[in-house]
Protein backbone atom coordinates (compact mmCIF):
# COMPACT_ATOMS: atom_id res chain seq x y z
CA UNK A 1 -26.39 -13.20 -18.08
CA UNK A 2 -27.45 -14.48 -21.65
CA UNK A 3 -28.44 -17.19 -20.37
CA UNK A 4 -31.01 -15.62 -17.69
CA UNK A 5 -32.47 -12.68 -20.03
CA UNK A 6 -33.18 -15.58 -22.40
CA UNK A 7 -35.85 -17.14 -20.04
CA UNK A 8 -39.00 -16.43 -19.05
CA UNK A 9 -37.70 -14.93 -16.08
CA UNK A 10 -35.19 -12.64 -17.30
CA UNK A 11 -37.34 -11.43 -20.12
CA UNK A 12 -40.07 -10.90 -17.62
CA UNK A 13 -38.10 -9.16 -15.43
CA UNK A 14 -36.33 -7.06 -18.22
CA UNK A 15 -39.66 -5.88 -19.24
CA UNK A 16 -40.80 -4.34 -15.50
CA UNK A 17 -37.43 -2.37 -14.93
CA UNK A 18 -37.66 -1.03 -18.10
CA UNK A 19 -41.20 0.19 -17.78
CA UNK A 20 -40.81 1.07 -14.44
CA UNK A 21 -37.65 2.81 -14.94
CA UNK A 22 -39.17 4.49 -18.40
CA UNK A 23 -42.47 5.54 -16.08
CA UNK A 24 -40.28 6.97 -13.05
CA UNK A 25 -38.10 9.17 -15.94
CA UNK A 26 -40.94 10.20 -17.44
CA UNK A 27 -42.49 11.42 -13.75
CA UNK A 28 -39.36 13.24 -12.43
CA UNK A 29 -39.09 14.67 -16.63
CA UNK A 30 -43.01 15.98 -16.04
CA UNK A 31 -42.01 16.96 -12.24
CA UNK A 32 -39.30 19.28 -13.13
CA UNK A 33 -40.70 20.67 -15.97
CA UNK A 34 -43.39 21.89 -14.20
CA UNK A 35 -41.51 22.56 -11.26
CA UNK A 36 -39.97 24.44 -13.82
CA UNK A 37 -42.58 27.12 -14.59
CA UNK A 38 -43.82 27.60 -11.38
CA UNK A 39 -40.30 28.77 -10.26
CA UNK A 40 -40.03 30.87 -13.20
CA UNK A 41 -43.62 31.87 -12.68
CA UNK A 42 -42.38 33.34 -9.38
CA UNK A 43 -39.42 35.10 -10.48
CA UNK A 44 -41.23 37.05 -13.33
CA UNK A 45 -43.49 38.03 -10.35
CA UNK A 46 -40.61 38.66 -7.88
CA UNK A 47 -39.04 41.17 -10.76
CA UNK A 48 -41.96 42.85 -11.16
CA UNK A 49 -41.41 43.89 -7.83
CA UNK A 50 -38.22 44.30 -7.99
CA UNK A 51 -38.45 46.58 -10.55
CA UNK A 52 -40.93 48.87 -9.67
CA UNK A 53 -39.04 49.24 -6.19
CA UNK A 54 -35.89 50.56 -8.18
CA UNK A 55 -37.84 52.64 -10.13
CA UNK A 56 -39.39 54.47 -8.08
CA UNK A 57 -36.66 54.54 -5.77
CA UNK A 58 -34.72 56.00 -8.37
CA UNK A 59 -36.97 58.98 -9.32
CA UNK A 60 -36.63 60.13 -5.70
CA UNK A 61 -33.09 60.50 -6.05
CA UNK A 62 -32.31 64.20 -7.57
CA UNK A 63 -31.16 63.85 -11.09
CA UNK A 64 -27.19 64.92 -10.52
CA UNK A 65 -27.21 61.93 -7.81
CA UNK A 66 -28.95 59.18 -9.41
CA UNK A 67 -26.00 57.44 -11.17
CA UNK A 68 -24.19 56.54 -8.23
CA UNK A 69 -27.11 55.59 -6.38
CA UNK A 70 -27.91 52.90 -9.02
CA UNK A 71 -24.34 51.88 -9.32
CA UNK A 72 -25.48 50.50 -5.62
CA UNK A 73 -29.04 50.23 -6.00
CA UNK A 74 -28.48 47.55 -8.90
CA UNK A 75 -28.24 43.78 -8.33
CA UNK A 76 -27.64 40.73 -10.14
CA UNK A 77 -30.65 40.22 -12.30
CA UNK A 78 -32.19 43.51 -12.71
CA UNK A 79 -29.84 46.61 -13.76
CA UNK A 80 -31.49 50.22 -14.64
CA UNK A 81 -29.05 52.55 -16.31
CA UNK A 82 -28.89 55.85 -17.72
CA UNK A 83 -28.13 55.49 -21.30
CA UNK A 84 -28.78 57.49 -24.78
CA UNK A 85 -31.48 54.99 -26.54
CA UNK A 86 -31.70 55.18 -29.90
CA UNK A 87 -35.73 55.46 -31.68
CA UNK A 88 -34.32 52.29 -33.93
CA UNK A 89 -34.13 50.22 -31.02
CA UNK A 90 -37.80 50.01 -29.64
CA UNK A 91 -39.97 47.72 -30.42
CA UNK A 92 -43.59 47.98 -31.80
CA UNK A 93 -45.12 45.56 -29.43
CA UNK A 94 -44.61 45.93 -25.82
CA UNK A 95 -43.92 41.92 -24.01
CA UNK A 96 -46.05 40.53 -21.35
CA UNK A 97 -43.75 41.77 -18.84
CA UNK A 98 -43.46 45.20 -19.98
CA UNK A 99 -47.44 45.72 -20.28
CA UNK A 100 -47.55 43.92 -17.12
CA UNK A 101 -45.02 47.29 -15.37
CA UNK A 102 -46.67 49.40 -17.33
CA UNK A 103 -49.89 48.68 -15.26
CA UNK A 104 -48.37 48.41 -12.09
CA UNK A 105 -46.49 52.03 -12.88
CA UNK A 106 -49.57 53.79 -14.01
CA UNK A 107 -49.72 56.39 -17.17
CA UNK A 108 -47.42 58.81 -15.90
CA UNK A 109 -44.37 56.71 -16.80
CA UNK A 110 -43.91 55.59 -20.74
CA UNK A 111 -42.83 51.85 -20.55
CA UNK A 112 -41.31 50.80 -24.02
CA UNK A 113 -39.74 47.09 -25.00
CA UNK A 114 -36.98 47.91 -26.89
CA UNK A 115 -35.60 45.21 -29.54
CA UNK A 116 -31.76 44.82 -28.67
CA UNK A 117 -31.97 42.13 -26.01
CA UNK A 118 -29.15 41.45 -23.06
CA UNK A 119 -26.30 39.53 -23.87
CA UNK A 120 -26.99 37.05 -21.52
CA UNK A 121 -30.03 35.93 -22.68
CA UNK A 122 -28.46 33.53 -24.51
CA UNK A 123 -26.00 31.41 -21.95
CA UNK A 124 -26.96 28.53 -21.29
CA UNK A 125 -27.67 27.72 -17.62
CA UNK A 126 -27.97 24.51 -15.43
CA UNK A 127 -30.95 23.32 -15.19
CA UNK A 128 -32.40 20.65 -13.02
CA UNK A 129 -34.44 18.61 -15.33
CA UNK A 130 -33.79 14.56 -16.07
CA UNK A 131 -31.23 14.32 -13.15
CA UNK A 132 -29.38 17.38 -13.86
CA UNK A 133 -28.22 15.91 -17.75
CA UNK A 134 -29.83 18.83 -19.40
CA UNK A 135 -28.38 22.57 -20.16
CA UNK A 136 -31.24 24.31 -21.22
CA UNK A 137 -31.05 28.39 -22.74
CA UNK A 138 -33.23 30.33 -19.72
CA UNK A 139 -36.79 30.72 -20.44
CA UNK A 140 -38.14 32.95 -17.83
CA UNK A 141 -38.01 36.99 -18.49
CA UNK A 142 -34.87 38.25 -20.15
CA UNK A 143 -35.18 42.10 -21.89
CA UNK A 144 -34.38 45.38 -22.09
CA UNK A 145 -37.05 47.98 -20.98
CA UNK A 146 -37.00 51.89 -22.04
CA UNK A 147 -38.34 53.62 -19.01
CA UNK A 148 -40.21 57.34 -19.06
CA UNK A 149 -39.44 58.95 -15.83
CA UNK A 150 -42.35 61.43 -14.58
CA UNK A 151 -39.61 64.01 -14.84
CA UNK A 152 -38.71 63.10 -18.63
CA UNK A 153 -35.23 61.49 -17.89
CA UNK A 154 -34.90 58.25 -19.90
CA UNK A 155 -33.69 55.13 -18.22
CA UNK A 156 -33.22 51.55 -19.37
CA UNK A 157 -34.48 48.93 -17.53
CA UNK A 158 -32.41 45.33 -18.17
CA UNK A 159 -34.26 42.19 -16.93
CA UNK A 160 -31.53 39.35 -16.73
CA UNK A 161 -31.71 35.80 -16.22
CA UNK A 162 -30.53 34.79 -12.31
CA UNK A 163 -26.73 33.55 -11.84
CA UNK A 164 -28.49 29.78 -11.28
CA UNK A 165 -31.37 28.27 -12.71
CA UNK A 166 -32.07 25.98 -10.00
CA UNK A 167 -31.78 27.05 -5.75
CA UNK A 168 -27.69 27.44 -4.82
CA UNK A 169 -28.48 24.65 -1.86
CA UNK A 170 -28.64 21.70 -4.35
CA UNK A 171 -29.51 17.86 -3.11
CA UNK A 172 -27.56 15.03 -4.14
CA UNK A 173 -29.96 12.35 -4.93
CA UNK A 174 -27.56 9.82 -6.18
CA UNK A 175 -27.90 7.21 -2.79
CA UNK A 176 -31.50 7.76 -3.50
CA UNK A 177 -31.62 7.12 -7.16
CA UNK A 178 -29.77 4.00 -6.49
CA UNK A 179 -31.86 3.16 -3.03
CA UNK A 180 -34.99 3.58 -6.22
CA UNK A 181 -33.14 1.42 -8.24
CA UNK A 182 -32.45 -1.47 -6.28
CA UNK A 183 -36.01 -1.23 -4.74
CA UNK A 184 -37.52 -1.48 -8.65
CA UNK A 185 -35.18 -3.98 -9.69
CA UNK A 186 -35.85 -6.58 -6.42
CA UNK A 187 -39.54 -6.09 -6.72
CA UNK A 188 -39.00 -6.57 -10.82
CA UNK A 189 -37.38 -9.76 -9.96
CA UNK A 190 -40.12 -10.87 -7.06
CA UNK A 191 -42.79 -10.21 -9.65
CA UNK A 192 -40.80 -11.83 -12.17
CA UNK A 193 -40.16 -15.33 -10.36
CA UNK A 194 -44.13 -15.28 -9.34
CA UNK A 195 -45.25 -15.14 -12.91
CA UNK A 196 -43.17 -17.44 -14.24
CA UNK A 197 -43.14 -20.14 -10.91
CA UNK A 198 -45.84 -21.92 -12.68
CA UNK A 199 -44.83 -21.93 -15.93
CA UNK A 200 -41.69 -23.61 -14.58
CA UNK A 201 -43.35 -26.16 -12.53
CA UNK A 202 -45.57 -27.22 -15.69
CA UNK A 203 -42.30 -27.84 -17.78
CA UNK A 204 -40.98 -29.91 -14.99
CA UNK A 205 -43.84 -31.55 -15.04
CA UNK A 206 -44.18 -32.22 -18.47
CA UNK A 207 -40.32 -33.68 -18.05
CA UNK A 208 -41.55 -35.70 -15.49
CA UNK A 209 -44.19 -36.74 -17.18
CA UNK A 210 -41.99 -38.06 -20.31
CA UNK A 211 -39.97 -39.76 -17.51
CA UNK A 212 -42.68 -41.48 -15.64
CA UNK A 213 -46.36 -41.48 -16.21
CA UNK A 214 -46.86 -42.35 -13.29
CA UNK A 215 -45.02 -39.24 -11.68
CA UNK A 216 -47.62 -37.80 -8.78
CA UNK A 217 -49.91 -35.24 -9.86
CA UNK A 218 -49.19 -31.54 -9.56
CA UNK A 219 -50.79 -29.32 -6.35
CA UNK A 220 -53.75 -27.07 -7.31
CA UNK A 221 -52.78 -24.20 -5.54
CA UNK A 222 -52.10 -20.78 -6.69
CA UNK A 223 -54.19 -17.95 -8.57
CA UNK A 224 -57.26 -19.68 -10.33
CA UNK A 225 -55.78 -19.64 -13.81
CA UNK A 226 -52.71 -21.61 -12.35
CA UNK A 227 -55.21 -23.83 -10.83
CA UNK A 228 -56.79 -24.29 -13.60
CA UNK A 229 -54.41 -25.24 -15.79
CA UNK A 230 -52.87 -27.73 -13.07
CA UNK A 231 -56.33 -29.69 -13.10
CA UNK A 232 -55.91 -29.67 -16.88
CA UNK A 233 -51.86 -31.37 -16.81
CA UNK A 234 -53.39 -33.64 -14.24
CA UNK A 235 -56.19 -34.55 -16.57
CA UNK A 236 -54.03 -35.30 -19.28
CA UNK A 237 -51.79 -37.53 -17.14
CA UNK A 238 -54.29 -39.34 -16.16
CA UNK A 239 -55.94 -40.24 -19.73
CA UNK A 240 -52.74 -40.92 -21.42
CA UNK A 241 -51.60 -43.40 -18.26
CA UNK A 242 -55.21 -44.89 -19.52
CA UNK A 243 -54.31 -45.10 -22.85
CA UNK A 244 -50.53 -46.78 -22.61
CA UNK A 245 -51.87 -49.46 -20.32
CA UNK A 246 -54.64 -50.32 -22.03
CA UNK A 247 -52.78 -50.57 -25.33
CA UNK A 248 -49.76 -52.28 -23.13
CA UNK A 249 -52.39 -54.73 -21.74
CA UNK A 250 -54.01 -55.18 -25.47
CA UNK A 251 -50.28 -55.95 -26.52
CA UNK A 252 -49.58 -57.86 -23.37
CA UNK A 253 -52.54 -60.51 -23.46
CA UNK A 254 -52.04 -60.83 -27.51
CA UNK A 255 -48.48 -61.82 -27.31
CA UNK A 256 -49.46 -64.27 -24.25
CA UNK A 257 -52.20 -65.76 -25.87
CA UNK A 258 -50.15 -66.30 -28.65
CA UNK A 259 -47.65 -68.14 -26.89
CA UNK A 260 -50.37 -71.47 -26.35
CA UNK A 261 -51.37 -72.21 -30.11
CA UNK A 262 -47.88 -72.16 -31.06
CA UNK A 263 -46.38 -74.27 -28.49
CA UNK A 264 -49.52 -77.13 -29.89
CA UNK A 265 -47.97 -76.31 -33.52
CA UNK A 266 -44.62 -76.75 -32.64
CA UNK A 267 -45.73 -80.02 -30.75
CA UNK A 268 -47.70 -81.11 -34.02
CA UNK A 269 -44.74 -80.38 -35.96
CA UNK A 270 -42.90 -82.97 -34.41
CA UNK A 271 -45.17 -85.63 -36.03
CA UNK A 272 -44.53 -84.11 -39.31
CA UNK A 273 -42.75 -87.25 -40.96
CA UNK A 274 -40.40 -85.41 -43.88
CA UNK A 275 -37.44 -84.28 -42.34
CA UNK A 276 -36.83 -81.41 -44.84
CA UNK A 277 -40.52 -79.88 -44.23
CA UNK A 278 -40.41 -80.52 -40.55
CA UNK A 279 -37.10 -78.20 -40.00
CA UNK A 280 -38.44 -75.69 -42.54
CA UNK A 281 -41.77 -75.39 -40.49
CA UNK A 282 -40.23 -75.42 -36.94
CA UNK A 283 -37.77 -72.76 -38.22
CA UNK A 284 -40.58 -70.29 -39.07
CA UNK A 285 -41.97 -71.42 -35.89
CA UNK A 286 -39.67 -70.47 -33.67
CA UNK A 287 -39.13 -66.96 -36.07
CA UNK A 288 -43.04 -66.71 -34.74
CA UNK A 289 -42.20 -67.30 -31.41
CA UNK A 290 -39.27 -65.20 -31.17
CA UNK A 291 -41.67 -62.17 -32.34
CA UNK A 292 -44.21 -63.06 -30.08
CA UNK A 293 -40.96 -62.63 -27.23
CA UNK A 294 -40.00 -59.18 -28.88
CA UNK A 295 -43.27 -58.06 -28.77
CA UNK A 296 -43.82 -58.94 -25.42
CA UNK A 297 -40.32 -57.23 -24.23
CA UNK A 298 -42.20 -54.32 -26.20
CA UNK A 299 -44.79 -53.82 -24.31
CA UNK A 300 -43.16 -54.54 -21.06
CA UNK A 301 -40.52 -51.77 -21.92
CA UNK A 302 -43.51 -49.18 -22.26
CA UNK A 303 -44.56 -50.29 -18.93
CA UNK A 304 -43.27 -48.16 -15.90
CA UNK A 305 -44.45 -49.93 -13.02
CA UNK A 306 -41.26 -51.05 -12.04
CA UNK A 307 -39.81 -49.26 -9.12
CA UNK A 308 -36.91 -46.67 -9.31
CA UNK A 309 -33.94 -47.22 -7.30
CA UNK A 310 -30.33 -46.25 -7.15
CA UNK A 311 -28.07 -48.29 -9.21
CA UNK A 312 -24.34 -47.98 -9.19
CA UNK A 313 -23.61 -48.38 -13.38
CA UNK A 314 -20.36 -49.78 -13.41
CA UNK A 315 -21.50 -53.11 -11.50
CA UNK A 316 -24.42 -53.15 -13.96
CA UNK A 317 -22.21 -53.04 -16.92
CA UNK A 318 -19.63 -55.34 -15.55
CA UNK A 319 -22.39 -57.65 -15.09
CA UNK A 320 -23.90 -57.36 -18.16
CA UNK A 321 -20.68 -57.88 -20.28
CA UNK A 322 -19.65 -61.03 -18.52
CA UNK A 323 -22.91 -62.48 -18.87
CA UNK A 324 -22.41 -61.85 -22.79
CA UNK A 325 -19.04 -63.22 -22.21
CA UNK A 326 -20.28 -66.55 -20.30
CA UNK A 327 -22.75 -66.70 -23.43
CA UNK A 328 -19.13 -67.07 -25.76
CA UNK A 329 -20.05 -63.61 -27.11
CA UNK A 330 -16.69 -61.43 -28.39
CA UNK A 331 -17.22 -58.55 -25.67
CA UNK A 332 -15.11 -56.14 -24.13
CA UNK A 333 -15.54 -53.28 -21.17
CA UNK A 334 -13.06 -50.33 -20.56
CA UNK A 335 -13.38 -46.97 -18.73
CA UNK A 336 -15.02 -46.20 -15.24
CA UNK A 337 -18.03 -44.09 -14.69
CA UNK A 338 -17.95 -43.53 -11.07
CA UNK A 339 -21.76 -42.99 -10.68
CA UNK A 340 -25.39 -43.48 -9.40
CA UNK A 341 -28.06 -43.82 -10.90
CA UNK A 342 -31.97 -43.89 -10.52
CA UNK A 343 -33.73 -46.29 -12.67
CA UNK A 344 -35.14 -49.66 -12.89
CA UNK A 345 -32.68 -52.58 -12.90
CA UNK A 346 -34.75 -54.83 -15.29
CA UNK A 347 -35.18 -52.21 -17.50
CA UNK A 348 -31.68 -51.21 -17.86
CA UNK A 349 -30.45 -54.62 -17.79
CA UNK A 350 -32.73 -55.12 -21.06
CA UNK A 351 -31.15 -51.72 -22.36
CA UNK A 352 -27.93 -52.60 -22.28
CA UNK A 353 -28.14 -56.57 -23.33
CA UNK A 354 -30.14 -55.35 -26.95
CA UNK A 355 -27.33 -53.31 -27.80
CA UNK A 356 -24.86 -55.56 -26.87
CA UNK A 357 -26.56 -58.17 -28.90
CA UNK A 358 -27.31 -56.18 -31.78
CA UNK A 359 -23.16 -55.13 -31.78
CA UNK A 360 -22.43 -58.90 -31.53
CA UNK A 361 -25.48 -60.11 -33.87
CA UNK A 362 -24.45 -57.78 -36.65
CA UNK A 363 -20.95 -56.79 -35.78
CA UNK A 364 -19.44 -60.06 -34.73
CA UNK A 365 -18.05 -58.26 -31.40
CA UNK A 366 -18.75 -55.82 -28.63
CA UNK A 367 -15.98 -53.22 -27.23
CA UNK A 368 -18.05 -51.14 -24.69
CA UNK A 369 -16.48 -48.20 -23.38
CA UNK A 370 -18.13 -45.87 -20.57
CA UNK A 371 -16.94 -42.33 -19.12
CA UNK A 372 -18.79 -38.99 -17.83
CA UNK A 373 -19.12 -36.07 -19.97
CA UNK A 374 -21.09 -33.19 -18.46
CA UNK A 375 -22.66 -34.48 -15.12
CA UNK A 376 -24.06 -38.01 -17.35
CA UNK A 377 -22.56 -41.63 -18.24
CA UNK A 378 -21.84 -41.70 -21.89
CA UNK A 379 -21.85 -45.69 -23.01
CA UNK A 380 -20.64 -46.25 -26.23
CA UNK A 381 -20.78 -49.80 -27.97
CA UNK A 382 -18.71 -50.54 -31.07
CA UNK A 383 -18.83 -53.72 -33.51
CA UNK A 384 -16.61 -54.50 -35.93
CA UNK A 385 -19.43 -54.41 -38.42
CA UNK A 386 -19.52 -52.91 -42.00
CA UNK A 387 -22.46 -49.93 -40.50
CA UNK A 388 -25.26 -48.86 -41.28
CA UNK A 389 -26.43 -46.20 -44.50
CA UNK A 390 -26.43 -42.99 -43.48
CA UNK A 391 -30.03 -42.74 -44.65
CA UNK A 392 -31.13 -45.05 -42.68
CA UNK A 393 -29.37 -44.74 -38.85
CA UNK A 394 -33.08 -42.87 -38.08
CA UNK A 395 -35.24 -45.66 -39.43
CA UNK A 396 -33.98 -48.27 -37.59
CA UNK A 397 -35.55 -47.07 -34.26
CA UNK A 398 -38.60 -48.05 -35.97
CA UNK A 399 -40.79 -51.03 -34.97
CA UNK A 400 -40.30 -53.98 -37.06
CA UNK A 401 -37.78 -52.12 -39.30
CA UNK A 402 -34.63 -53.55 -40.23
CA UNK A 403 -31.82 -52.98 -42.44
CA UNK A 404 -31.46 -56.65 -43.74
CA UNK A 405 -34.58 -57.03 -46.21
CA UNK A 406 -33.79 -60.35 -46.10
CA UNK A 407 -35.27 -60.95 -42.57
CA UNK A 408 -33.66 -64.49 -42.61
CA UNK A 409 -33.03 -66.00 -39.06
CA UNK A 410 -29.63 -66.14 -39.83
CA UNK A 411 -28.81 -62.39 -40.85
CA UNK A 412 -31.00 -61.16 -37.29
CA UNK A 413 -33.90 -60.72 -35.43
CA UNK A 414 -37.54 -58.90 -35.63
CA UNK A 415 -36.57 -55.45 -35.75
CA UNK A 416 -37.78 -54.64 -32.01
CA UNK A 417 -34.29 -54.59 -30.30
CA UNK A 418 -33.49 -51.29 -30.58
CA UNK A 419 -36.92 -49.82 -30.25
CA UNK A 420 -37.13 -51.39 -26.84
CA UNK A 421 -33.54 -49.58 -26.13
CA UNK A 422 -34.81 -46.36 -26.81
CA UNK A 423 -37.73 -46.24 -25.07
CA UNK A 424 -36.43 -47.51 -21.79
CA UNK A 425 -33.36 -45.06 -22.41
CA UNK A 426 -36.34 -42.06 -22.97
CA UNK A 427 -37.78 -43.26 -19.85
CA UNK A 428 -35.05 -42.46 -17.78
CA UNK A 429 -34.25 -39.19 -19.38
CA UNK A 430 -31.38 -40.26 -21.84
CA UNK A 431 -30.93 -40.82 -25.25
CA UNK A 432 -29.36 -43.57 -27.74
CA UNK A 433 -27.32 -41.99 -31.05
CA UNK A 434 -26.29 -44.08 -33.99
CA UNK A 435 -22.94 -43.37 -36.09
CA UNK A 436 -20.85 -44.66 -38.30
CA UNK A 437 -17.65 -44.95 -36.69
CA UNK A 438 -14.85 -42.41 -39.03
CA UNK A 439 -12.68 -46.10 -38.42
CA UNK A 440 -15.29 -48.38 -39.58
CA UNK A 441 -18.49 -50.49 -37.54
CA UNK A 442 -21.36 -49.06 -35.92
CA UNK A 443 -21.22 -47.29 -33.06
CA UNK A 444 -23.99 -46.67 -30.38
CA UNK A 445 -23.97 -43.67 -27.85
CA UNK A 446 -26.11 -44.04 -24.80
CA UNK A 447 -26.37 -40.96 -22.54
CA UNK A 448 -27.95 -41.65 -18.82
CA UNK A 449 -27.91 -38.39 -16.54
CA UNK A 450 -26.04 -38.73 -13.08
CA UNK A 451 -28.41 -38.55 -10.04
CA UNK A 452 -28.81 -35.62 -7.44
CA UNK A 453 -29.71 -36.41 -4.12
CA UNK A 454 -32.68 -33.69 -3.61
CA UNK A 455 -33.26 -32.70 -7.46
């Protein structure tokens, strides 16, 4: 669940049910507040009504009868009663509802709000507004009424709140609240996965691109803006494909050329009649013409015209190391990985044979061990060297760059091993790691993801 509200997706989608949810409480809030005061609207009318039925109902009845009839003529909500009032109690300013009696009664009958106000005026009742998770103190008309008969008799009037709030038949919206929910939350999620399809295919893309340049181009379909930026990706693909195999083919035809005016040296070296000079001179030579190999391997490992196929890694291993071993290098091979993979053969081939070399070339010996670790091969490569500064286990992936200042013939090679390693390693989605083994050497970590059929 962390995992999905941290994306795009999830945040997306977070974002819509919570407005949409926020909007729809909001609505029903508005709803049954209004809802509300037009019910309460109607009862203030409905006791109006009420009340000047029972009061002039009650003035009919002879005096010496009129407390048992309103023993039955009251009801719940409206009780008139013959009481001694007190002049304390009434109030100097008559309510709307009393002016409003007042009218309907006519001057004959002496309408006074008095201030001592029913008990139950201040229960709490249920009330019906945000789902029924509010108690709310009723609202509508709730006094006490001193009441002039024509005849002089004095009557109070009480005006009391109804036994419920809301109507006695209530619904049970929970299936629909949750039929709302699920309906908001699937369309949150549709709209969610539509905005951020594209943003997901560009990132794949992008990967793809880092993978292969030469990776198709992406579809322009979709709104305009998707479109849009599509044609851009596809744009930028296509310029930086320019650019790497223009500077691979610069690279390319400098090393070849190379290769002629130092084969005539090396042939004009051999006329070269002191001994001493002549091995100096075809020692630097052949450093020159080993650079002029490296650089070539260079640019041929930033070229990705090869074609992808499946490989099975332990027979490319196995027949790397005994190649190295036919070659009377100190290597060893232990573990299984038990997997395929998609890549190009001569590229991994070339991969794998730098690092051995540099192990062997530095480290005197080779123990390669491979396994799986979280769906990729993990190929590590110990020497028995002395490592590498901890400083410098970054630098070395440079071009050209080598630990031994020296740069004799004997202590190594041009510095272009390893950068060829990683970049064909990059180019099929893995990764090389350098560390100084806790036990002593160096050791080198190559990752290389498993393949999917259909991914």
């Amino acid at each position: 669940m962390r995992a999905f509200l941290g994306s795009m997706t999830g945040r997306v989608f977070a974002t819509l049910l919570l407005g949409i949810l926020v909007t729809a409480t909001l609505t029903q809030l508005l709803a049954d507040v209004e809802r509300q005061r037009v019910i309460d609207e109607y009862r203030d009318l409905h006791s109006l009504d009420r009340a000047e039925q029972l009061i002039m109902a009650t003035e009919i009845v002879p005096e010496s009868a009129r407390k048992s009839y309103l023993d039955v003529a009251n009801r719940p909500g409206m009780r008139l009663e013959d009481v001694d009032i007190k002049p304390s109690e009434h109030a100097v300013a008559q309510s709307d509802f009393t002016q409003a009696l007042a009218m309907r009664m006519g001057k004959r009958y002496v309408l006074r709000s008095l201030i001592t106000r029913p008990a139950d005026c201040a229960i709490p009742r249920d009330q019906s507004i945000v789902f029924g998770m509010m108690r709310l103190t009723w609202r509508g008309t709730c006094e006490s009424i001193s009441v002039r008969l024509r005849d002089g008799d004095e009557l109070m009037l009480s005006v009391l709140p109804p036994r419920s709030v809301t109507s006695p038949l209530r619904t049970d919206y929970t299936l629909t609240i949750l039929l709302l929910l699920l309906s908001v939350g699937f369309l949150a999620y549709l709209v969610a996965r539509m905005t951020t399809r594209p943003l997901k295919q560009l990132a794949q893309a992008a990967k793809d691109l880092g993978n292969d340049i030469n990776h198709p181009p992406l579809d322009l379909t979709g709104a305009d803006e998707i479109r849009q930026a599509s044609a851009a990706f596809n744009a930028m693909q296509a310029r930086i494909r320019q650019y790497i195999f223009q500077r691979t083919q610069m690279l390319a035809a400098i090393t070849h050329d190379l290769q002629t005016p130092l084969t005539r040296m090396r042939l004009r070296l051999e006329k070269v009649s002191e001994p001493e000079l002549q091995e100096r001179l075809i020692g630097d030579l052949s450093a020159m013409q080993a650079m002029v190999r490296e650089g070539l391997d260079l640019a041929r490992s930033m070229d990705t015209t090869e074609t992808m196929q499946m490989l099975d890694l332990d027979s490319l291993l196995d027949s790397v190391c005994a190649d190295a071993a036919d070659a009377n290098q100190r290597v060893s091979l232990a573990g299984h990985a038990g997997m395929a993979l998609l890549g190009r053969p001569l590229d991994l081939r070339r991969c794998l044979v730098n690092l051995i070399d540099n192990a062997v070339k530095y480290g005197h010996a080779a123990k390669v061990t491979v396994d799986r670790i979280n769906g990729a091969a993990r190929i590590r490569i110990r020497d028995a060297g002395q490592g590498i500064p901890d400083g410098e286990l970054a630098r070395v992936f440079d071009p050209f760059y080598r630990v031994e200042t020296s740069r004799s013939r004997e202590s190594g090679g041009t510095g272009l091993g390893l950068t060829i390693a990683r970049n064909i390693a990059e180019q099929h989605g893995g990764s090389i790691v350098l560390a100084n083994h806790p036990e002593g050497g160096l050791e080198v970590t190559l990752m290389l993801p498993e393949y999917y059929p259909g991914k």
